[in-house]
C-alpha atoms as a PDB file:
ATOM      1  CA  UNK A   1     -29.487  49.344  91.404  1.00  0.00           C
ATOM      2  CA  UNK A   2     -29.076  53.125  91.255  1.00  0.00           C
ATOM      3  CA  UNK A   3     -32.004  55.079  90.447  1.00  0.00           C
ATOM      4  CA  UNK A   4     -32.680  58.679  89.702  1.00  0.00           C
ATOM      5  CA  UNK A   5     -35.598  60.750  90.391  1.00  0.00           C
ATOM      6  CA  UNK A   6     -36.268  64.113  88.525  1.00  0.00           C
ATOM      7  CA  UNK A   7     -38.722  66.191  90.118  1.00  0.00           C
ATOM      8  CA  UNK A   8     -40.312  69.542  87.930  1.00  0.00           C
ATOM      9  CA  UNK A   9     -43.536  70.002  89.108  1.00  0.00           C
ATOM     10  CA  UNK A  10     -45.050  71.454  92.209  1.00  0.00           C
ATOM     11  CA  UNK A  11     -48.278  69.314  92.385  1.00  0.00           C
ATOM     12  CA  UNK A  12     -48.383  68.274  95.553  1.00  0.00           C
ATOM     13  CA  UNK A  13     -49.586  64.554  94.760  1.00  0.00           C
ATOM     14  CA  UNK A  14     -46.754  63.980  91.299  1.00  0.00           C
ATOM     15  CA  UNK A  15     -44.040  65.132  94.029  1.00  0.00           C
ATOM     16  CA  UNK A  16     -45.496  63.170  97.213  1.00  0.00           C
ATOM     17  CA  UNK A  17     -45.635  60.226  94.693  1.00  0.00           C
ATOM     18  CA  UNK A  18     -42.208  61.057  93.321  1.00  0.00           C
ATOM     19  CA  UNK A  19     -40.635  60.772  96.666  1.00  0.00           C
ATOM     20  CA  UNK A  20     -43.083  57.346  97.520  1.00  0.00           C
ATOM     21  CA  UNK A  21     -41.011  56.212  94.844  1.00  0.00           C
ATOM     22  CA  UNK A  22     -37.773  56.735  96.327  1.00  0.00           C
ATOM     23  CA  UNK A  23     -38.514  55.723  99.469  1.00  0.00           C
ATOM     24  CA  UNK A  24     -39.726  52.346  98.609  1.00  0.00           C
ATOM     25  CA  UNK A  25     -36.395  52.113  96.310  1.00  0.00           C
ATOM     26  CA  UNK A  26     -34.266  52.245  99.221  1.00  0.00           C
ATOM     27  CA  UNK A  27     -36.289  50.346 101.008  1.00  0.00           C
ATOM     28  CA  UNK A  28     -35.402  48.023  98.578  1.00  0.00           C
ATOM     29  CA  UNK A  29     -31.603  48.480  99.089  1.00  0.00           C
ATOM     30  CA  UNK A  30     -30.971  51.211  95.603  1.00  0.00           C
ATOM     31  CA  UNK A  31     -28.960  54.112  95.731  1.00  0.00           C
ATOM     32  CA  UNK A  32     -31.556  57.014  95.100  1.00  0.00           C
ATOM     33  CA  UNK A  33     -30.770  60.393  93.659  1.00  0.00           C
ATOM     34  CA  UNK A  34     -33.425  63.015  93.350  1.00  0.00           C
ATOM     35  CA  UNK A  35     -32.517  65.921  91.478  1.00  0.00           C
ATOM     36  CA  UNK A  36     -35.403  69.403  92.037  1.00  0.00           C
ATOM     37  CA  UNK A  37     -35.324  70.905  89.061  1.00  0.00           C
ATOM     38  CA  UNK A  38     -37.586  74.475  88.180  1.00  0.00           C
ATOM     39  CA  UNK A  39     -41.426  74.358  89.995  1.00  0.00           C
ATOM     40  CA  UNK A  40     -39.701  70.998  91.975  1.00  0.00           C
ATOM     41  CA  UNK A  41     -36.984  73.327  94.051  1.00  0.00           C
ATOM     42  CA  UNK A  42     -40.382  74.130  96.025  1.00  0.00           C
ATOM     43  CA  UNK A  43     -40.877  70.772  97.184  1.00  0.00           C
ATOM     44  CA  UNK A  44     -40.603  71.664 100.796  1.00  0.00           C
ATOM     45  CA  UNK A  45     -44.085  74.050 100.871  1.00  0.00           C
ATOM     46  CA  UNK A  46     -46.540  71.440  98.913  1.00  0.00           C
ATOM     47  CA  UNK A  47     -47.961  69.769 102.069  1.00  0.00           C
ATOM     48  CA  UNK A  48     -51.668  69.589 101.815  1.00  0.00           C
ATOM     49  CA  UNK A  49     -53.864  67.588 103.865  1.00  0.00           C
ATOM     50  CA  UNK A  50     -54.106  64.660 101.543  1.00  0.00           C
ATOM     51  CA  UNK A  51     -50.020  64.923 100.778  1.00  0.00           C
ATOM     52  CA  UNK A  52     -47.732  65.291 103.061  1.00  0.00           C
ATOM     53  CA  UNK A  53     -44.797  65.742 101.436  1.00  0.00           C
ATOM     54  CA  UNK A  54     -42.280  66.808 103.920  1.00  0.00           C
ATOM     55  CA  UNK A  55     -42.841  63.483 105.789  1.00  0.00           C
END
């Protein structure tokens, strides 16, 4: 299955979740395309204690 994953926020838990999501997809053996879009391009400076998103 191919999935797709649009990310526009910069809440640290929706994005963290967002890429959960993925992960488990290909995990699963989908192809997984995740497409930053606005607040989401900032993905890589939302870790927080709690959620870790660069991980």
């Amino acid at each position: 299955m191919k999935t797709g994953i649009v990310v526009y926020s910069d809440d640290s838990e929706t994005v963290w979740n967002a890429f959960r999501f993925g992960n488990f997809c290909l995990k699963e053996g989908d192809d997984v395309t995740v497409f930053l879009m606005a607040k989401g391009v900032e993905c890589e400076s939302l870790d927080t204690e709690k959620f870790v998103v660069t991980e």
